[in-house]
C-alpha atoms as a PDB file:
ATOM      1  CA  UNK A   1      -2.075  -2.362  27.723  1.00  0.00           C
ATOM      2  CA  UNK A   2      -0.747  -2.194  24.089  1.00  0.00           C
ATOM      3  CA  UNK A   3      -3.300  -2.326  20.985  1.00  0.00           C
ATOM      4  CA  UNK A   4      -2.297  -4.133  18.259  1.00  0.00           C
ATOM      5  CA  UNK A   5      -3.852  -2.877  14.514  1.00  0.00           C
ATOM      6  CA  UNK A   6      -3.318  -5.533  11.556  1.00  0.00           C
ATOM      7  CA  UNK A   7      -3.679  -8.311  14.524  1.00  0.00           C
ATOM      8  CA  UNK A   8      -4.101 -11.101  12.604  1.00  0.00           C
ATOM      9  CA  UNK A   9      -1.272  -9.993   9.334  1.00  0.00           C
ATOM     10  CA  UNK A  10       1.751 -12.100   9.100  1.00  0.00           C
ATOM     11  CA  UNK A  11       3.204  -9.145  11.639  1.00  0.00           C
ATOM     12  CA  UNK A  12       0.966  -9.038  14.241  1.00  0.00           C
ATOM     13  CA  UNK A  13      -0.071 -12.589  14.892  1.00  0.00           C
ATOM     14  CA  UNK A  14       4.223 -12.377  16.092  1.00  0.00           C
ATOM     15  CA  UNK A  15       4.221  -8.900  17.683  1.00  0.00           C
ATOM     16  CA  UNK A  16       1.099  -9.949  19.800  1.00  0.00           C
ATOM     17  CA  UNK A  17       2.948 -13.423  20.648  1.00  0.00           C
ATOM     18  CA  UNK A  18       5.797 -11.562  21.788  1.00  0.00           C
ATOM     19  CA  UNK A  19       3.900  -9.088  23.700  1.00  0.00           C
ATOM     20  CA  UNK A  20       1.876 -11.583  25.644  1.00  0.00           C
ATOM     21  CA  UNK A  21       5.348 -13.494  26.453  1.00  0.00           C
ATOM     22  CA  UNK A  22       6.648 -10.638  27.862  1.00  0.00           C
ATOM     23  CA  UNK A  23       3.794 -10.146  30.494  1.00  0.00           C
ATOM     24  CA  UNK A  24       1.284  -7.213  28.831  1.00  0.00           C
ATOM     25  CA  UNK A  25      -2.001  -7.217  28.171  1.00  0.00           C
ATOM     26  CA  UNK A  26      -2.878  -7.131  24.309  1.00  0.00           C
ATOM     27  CA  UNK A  27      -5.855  -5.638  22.741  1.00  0.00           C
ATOM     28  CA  UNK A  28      -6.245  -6.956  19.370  1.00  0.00           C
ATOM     29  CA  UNK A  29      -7.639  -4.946  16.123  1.00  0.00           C
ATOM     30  CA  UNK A  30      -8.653  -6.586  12.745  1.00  0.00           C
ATOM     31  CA  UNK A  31     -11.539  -5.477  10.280  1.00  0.00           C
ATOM     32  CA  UNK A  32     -13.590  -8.826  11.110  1.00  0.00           C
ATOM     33  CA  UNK A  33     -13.959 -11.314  13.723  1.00  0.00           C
ATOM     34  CA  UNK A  34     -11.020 -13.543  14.613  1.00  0.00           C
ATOM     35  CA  UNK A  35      -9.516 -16.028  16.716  1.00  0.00           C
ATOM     36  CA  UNK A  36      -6.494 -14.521  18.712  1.00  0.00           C
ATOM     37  CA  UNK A  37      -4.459 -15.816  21.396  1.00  0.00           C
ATOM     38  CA  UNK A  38      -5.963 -16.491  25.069  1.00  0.00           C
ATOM     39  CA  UNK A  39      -5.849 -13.513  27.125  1.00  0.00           C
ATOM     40  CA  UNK A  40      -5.852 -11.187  24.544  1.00  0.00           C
ATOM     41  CA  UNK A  41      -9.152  -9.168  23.574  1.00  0.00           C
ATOM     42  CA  UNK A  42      -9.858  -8.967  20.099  1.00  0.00           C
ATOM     43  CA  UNK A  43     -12.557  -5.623  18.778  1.00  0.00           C
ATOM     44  CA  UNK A  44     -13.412  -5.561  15.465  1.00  0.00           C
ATOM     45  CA  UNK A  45     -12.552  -2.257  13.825  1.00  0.00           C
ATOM     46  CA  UNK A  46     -11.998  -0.220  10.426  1.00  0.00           C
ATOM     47  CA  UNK A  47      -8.998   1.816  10.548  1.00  0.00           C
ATOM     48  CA  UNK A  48     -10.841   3.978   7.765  1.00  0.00           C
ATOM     49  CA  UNK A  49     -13.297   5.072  10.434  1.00  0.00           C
ATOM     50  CA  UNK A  50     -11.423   5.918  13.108  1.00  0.00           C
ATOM     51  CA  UNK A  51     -13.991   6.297  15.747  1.00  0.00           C
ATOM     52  CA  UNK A  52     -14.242   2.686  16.122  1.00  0.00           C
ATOM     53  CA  UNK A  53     -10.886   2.387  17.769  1.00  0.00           C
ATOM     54  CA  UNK A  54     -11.847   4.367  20.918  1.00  0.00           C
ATOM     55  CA  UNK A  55     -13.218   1.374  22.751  1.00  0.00           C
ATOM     56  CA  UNK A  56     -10.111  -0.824  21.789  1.00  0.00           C
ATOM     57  CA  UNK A  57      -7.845   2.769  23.055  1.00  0.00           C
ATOM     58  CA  UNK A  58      -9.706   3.329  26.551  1.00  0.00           C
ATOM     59  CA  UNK A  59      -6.601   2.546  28.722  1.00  0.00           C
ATOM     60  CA  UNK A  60      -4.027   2.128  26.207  1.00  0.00           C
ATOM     61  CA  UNK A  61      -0.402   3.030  27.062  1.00  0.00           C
ATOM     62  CA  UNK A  62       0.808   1.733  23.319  1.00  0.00           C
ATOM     63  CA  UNK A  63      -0.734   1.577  19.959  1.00  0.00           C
ATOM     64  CA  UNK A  64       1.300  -0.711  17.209  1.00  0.00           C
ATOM     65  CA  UNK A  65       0.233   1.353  13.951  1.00  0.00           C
ATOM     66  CA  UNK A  66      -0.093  -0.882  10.302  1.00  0.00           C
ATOM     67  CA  UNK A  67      -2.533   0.517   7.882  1.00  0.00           C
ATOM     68  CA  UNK A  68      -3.981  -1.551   5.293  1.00  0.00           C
ATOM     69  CA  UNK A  69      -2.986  -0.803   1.466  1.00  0.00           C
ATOM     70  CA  UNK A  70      -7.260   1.415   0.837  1.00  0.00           C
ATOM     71  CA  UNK A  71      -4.863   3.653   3.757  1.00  0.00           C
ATOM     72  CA  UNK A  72      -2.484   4.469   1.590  1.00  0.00           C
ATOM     73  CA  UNK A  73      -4.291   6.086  -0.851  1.00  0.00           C
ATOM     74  CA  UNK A  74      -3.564  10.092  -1.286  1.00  0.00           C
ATOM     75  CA  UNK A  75      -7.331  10.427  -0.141  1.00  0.00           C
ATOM     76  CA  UNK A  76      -7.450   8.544   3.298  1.00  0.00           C
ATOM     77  CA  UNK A  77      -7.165  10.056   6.581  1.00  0.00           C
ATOM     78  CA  UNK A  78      -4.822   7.912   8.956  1.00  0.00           C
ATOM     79  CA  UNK A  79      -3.944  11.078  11.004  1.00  0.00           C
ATOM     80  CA  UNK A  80      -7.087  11.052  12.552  1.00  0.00           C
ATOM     81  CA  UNK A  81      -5.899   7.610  14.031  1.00  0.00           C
ATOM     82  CA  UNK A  82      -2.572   9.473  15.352  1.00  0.00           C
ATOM     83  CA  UNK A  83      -5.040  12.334  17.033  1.00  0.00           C
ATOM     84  CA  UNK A  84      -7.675   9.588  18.213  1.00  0.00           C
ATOM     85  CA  UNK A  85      -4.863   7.544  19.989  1.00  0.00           C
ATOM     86  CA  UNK A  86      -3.321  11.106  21.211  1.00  0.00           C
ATOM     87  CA  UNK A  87      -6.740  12.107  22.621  1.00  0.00           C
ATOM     88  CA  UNK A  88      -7.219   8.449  24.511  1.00  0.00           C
ATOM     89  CA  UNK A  89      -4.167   9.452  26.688  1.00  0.00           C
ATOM     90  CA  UNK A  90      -2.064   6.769  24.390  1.00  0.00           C
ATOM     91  CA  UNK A  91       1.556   7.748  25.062  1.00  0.00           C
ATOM     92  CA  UNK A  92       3.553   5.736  22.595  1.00  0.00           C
ATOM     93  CA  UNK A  93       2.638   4.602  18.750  1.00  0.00           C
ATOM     94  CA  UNK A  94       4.918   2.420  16.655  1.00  0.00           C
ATOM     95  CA  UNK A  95       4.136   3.148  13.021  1.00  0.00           C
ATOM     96  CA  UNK A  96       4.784   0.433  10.403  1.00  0.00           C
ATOM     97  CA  UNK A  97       5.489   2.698   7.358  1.00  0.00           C
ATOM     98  CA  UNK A  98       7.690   1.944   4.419  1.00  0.00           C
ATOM     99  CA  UNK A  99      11.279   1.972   3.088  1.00  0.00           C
ATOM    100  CA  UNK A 100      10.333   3.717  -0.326  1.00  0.00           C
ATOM    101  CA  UNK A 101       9.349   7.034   2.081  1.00  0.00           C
ATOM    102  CA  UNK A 102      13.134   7.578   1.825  1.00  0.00           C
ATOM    103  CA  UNK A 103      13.499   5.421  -1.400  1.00  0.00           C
ATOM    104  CA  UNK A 104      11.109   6.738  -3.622  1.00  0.00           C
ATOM    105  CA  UNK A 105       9.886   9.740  -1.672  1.00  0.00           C
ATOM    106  CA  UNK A 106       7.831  11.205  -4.779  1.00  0.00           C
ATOM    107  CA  UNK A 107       5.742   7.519  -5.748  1.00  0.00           C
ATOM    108  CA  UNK A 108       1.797   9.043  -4.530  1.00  0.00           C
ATOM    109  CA  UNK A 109       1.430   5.960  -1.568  1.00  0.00           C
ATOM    110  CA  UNK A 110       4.993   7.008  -0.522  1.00  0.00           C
ATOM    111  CA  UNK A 111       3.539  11.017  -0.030  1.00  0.00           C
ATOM    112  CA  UNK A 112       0.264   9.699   1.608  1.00  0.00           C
ATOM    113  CA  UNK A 113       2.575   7.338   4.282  1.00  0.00           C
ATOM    114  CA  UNK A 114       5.001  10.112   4.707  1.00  0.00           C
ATOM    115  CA  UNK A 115       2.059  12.581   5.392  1.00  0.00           C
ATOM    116  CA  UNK A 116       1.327   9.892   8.367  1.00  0.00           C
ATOM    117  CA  UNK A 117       4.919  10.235   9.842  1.00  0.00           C
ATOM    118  CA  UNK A 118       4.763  13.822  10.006  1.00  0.00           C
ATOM    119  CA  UNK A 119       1.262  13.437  11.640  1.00  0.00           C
ATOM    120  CA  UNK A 120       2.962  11.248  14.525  1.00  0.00           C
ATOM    121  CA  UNK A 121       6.045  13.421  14.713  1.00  0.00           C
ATOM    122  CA  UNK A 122       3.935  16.710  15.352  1.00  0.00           C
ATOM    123  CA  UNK A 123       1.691  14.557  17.615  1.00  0.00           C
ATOM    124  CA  UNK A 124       3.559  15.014  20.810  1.00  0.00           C
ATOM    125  CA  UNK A 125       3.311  11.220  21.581  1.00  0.00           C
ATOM    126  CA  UNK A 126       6.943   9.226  21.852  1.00  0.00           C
ATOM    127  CA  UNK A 127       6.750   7.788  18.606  1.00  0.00           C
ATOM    128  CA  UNK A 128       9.087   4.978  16.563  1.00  0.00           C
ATOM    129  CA  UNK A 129       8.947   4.647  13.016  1.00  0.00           C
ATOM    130  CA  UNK A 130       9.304   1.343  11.267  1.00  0.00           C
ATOM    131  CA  UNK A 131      10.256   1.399   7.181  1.00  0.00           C
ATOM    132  CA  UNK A 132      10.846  -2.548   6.437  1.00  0.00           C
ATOM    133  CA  UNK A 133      11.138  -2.998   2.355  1.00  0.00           C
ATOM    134  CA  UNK A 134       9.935  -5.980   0.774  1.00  0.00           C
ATOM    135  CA  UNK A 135       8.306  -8.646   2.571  1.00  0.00           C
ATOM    136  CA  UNK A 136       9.283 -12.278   2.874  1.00  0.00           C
ATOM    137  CA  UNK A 137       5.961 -14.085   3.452  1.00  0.00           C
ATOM    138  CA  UNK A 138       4.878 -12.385  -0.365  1.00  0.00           C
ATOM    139  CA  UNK A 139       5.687 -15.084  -1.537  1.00  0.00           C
ATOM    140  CA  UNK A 140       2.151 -16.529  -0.028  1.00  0.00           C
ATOM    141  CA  UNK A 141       0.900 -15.019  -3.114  1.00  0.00           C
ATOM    142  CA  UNK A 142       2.260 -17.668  -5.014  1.00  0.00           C
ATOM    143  CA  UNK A 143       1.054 -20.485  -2.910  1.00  0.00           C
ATOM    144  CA  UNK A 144      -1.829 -21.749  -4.548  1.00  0.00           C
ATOM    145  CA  UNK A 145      -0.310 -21.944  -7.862  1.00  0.00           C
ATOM    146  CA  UNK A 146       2.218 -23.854  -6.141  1.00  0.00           C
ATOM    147  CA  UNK A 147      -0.085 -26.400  -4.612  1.00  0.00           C
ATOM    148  CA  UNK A 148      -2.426 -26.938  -7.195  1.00  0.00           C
ATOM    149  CA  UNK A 149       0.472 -26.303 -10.438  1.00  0.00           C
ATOM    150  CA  UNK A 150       3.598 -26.604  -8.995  1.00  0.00           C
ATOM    151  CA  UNK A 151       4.769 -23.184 -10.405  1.00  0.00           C
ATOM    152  CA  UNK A 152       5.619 -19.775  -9.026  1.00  0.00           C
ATOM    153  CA  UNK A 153       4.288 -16.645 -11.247  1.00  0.00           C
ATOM    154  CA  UNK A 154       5.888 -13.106 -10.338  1.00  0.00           C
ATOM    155  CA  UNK A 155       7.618 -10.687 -12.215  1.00  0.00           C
ATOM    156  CA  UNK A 156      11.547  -9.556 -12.523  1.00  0.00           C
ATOM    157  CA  UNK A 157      12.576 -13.147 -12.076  1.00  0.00           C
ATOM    158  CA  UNK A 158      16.462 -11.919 -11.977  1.00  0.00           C
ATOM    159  CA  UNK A 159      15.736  -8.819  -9.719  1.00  0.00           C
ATOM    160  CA  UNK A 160      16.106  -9.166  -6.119  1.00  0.00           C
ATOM    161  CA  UNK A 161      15.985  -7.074  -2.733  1.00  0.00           C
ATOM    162  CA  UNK A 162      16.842  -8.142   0.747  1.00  0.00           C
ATOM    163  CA  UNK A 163      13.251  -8.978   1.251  1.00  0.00           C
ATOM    164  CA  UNK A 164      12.610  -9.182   5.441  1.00  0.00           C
ATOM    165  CA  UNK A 165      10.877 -11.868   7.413  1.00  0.00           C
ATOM    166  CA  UNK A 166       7.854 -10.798   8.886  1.00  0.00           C
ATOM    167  CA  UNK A 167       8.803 -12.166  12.675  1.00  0.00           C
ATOM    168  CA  UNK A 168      11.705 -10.306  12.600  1.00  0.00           C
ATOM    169  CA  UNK A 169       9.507  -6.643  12.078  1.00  0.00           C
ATOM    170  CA  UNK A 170       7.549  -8.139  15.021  1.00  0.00           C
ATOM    171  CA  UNK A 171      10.178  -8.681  16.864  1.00  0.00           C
ATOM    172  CA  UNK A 172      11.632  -4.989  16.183  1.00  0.00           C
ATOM    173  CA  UNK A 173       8.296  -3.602  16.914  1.00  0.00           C
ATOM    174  CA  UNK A 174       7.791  -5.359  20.108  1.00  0.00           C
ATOM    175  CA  UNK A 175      11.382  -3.814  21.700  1.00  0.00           C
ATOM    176  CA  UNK A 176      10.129  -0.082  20.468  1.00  0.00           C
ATOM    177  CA  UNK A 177       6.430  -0.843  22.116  1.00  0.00           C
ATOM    178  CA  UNK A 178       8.434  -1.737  25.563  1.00  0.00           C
ATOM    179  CA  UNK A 179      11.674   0.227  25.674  1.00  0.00           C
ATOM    180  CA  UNK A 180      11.560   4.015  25.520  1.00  0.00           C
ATOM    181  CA  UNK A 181      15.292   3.816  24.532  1.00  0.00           C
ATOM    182  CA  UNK A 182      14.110   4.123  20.505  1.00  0.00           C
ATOM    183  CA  UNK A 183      11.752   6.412  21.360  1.00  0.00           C
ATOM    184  CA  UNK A 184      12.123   8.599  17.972  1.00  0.00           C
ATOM    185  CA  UNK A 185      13.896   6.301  15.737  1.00  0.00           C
ATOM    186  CA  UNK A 186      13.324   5.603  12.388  1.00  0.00           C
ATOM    187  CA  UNK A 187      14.595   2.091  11.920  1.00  0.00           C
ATOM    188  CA  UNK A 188      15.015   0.888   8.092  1.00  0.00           C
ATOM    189  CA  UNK A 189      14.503  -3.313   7.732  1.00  0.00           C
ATOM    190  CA  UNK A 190      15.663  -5.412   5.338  1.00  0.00           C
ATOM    191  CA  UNK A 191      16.504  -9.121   5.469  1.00  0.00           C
ATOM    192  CA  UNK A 192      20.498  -9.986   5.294  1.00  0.00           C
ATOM    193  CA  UNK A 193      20.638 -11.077   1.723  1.00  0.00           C
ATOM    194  CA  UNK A 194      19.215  -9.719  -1.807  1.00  0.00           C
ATOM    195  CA  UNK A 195      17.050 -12.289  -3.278  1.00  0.00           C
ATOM    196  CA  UNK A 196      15.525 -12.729  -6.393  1.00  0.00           C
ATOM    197  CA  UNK A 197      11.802 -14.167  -6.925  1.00  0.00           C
ATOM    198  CA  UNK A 198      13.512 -17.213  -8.575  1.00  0.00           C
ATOM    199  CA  UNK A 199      15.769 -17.658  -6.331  1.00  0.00           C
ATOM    200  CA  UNK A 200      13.048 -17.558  -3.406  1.00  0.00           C
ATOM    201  CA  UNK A 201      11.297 -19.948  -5.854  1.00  0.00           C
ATOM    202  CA  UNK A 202      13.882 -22.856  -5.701  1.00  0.00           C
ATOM    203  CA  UNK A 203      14.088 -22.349  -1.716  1.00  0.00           C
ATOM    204  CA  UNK A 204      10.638 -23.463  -1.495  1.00  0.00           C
ATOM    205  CA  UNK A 205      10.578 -25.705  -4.090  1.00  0.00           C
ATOM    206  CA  UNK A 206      14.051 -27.114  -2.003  1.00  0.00           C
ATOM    207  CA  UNK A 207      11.758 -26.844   1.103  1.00  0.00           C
ATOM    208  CA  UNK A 208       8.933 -29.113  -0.684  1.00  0.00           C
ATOM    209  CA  UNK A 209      11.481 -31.806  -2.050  1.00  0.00           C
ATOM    210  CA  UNK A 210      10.069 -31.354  -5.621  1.00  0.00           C
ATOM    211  CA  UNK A 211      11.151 -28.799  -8.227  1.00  0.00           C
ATOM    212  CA  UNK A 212       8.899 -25.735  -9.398  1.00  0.00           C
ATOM    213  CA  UNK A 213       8.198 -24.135 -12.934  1.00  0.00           C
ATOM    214  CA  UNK A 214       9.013 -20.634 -12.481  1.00  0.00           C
ATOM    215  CA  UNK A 215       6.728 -18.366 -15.159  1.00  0.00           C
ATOM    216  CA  UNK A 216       7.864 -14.910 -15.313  1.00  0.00           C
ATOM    217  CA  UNK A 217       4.760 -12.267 -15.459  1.00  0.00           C
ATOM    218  CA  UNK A 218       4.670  -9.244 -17.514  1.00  0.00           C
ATOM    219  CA  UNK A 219       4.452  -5.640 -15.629  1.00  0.00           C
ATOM    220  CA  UNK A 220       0.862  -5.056 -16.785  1.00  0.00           C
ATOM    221  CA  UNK A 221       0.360  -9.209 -15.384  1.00  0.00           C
ATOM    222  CA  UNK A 222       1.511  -8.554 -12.366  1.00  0.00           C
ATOM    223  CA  UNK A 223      -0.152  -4.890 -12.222  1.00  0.00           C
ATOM    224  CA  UNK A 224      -3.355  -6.575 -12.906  1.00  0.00           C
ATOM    225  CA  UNK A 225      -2.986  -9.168  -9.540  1.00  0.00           C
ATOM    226  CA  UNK A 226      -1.889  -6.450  -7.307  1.00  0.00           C
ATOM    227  CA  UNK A 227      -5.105  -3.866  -8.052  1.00  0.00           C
ATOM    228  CA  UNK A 228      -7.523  -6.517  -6.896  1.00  0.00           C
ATOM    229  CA  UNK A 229      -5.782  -6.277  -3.220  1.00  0.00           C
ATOM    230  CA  UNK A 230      -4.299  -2.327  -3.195  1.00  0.00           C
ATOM    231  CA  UNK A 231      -4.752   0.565  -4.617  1.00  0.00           C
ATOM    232  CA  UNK A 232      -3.401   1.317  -8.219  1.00  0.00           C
ATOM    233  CA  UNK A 233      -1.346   4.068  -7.058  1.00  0.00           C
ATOM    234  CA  UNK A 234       0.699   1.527  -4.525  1.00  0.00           C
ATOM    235  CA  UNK A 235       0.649  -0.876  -7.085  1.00  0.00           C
ATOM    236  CA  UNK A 236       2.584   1.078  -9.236  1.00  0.00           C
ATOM    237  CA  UNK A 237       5.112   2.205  -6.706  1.00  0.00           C
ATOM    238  CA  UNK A 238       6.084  -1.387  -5.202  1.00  0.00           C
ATOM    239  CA  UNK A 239       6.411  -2.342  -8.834  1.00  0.00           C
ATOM    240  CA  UNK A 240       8.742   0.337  -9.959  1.00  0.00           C
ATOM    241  CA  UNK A 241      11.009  -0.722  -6.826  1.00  0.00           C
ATOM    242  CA  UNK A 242      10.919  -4.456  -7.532  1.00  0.00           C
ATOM    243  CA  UNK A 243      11.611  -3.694 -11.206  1.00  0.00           C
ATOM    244  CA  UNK A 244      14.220  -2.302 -10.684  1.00  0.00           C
ATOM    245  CA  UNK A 245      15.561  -1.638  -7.231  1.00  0.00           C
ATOM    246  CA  UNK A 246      18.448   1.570  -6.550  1.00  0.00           C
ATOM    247  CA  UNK A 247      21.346   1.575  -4.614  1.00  0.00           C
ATOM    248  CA  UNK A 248      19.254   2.390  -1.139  1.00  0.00           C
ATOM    249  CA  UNK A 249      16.956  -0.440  -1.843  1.00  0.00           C
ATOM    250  CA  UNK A 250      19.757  -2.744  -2.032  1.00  0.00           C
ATOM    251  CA  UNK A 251      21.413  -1.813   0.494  1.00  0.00           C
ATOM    252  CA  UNK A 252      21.398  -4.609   4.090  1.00  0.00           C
ATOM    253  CA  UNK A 253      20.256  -2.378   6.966  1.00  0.00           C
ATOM    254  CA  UNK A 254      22.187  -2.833  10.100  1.00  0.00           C
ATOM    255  CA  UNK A 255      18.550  -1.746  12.343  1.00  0.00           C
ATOM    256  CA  UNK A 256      17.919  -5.255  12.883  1.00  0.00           C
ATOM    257  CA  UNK A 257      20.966  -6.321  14.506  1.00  0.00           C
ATOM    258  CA  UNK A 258      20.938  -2.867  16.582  1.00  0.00           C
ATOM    259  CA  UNK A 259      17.643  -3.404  17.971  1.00  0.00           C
ATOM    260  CA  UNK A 260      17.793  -7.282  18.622  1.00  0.00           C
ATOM    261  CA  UNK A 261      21.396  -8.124  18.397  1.00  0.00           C
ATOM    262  CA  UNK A 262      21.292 -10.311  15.973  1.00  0.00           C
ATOM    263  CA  UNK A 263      21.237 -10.642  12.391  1.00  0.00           C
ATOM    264  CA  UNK A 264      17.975 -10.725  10.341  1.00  0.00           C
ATOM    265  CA  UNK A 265      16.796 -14.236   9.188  1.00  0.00           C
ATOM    266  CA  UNK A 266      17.168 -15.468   5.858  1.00  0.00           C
ATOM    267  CA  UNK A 267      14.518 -15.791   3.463  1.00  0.00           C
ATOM    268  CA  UNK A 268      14.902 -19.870   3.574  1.00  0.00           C
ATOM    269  CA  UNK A 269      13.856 -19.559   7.458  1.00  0.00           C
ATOM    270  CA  UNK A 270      11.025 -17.905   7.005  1.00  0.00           C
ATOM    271  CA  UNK A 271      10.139 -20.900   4.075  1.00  0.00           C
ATOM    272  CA  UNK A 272      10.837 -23.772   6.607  1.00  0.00           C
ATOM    273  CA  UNK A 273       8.306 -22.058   9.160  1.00  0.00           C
ATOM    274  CA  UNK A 274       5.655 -21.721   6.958  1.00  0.00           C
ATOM    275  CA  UNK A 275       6.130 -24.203   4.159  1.00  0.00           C
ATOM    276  CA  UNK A 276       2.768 -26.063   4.891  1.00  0.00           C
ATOM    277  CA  UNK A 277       1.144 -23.034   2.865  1.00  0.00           C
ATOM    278  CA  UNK A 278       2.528 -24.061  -0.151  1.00  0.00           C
ATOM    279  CA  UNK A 279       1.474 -28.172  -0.004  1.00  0.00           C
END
């Protein structure tokens, strides 16, 4: 049995497909009540209080780790989720952490997340660690706008980074849950192309058939949408990368072609799967 945390994100509603496909059992974890596949078990739990995991952990040979941006903050405690799985007999946890651990190892979210990674290392579980950068499906933020004013808002219009499809961190995810080949890797994913927000802008406005006004938001604009969902301090470091992005953040990572065997998809793929959002 494998327990998926963030169940019903844009990564695990495709880690927990691809689990069930390949014959386990799936316990599902999200903060509220939710409809997940048939034959999986969904329990409503807060990662911030651990405790409530330990009926969703009873019997658990896996645990699929993605904490929620309140986790990041310097004063959480996502450890005790590391000890709680380590005390349920779990023998394997897959950590979705970040790229900007390595990138940006001094921003405050990037300490707090790299606190967690020493947690699982010293743990004595196998353990995998995940550090995707910048995510395609994002650009959901923009989708109302888009339906309702046909215009994208986001700032850095001209910046890019080779921002990763969410399926393809399932899929990566998935092959560390089942094969104890990557059993202590640390696997850095990025999509196979830099891409700018207007760029990613006139792939879904391609994707609609209609064009888009693209309105380029201010730092403290964009600052100001992004506290209302994470905390300031995580805020502040995503900006600072997307602002303006160093050599390692630009750089294609080869990890998801070594773990799959094939190349990452595009940014335009993950659009035509999931352009319905932005009708």
């Amino acid at each position: 049995m494998i327990v998926v945390t963030g169940a019903t994100g844009n990564v695990g509603r495709p880690l927990m497909r691809a689990l069930t496909e390949a014959g386990e059992q799936v316990v599902a974890v999200s903060r509220h009540a939710a409809r997940v596949p048939d034959g999986v078990r969904h329990v409503a739990a807060d990662l911030a209080e651990p405790a409530g995991l330990t009926a969703a952990l009873d019997g658990a040979k896996a645990l699929f780790l993605l904490l929620s941006g309140d986790l990041h903050a310097p004063q959480a405690g996502p450890g005790d989720i590391i000890d709680l799985a380590a005390a349920s007999g779990v023998g394997r946890v897959v950590l979705l952490s970040s790229q900007g651990v390595a990138t940006r190892p001094l921003g405050p979210s990037r300490v707090a997340m790299r606190a967690v990674e020493d947690t699982l290392r010293e743990s004595g579980l196998d353990w995998v660690v995940l550090r995707p950068g910048g995510f395609a499906s994002n650009a959901l933020a923009w989708a109302e706008s888009v339906r309702t004013q046909r215009t994208v808002r986001a700032p850095f219009g001209d910046v890019g980074v080779p921002v990763i499809d969410p399926a393809d961190i399932a899929e990566v995810a998935a092959a560390c849950l089942l094969d104890d080949r990557h059993t202590g890797g640390v696997y850095e994913l990025t999509g196979p192309e830099v891409i700018t927000p207007r760029q990613q802008a006139k792939g879904i406005a391609a994707a609609l058939g209609s064009p888009l006004r693209f309105h380029e938001l201010t730092r403290d604009e964009a600052r100001a949408a992004m506290i209302q969902f994470v905390p300031a301090e995580l805020a502040e470091d995503t900006l600072d990368i997307i602002a303006a992005p160093n050599l390692a953040e630009l750089r294609i990572s080869p990890d998801v072609e070594r773990v799959l065997g094939r190349a990452p998809r595009p940014f335009n793929d993950w659009v035509a799967r999931n352009i319905a959002a932005f009708r």
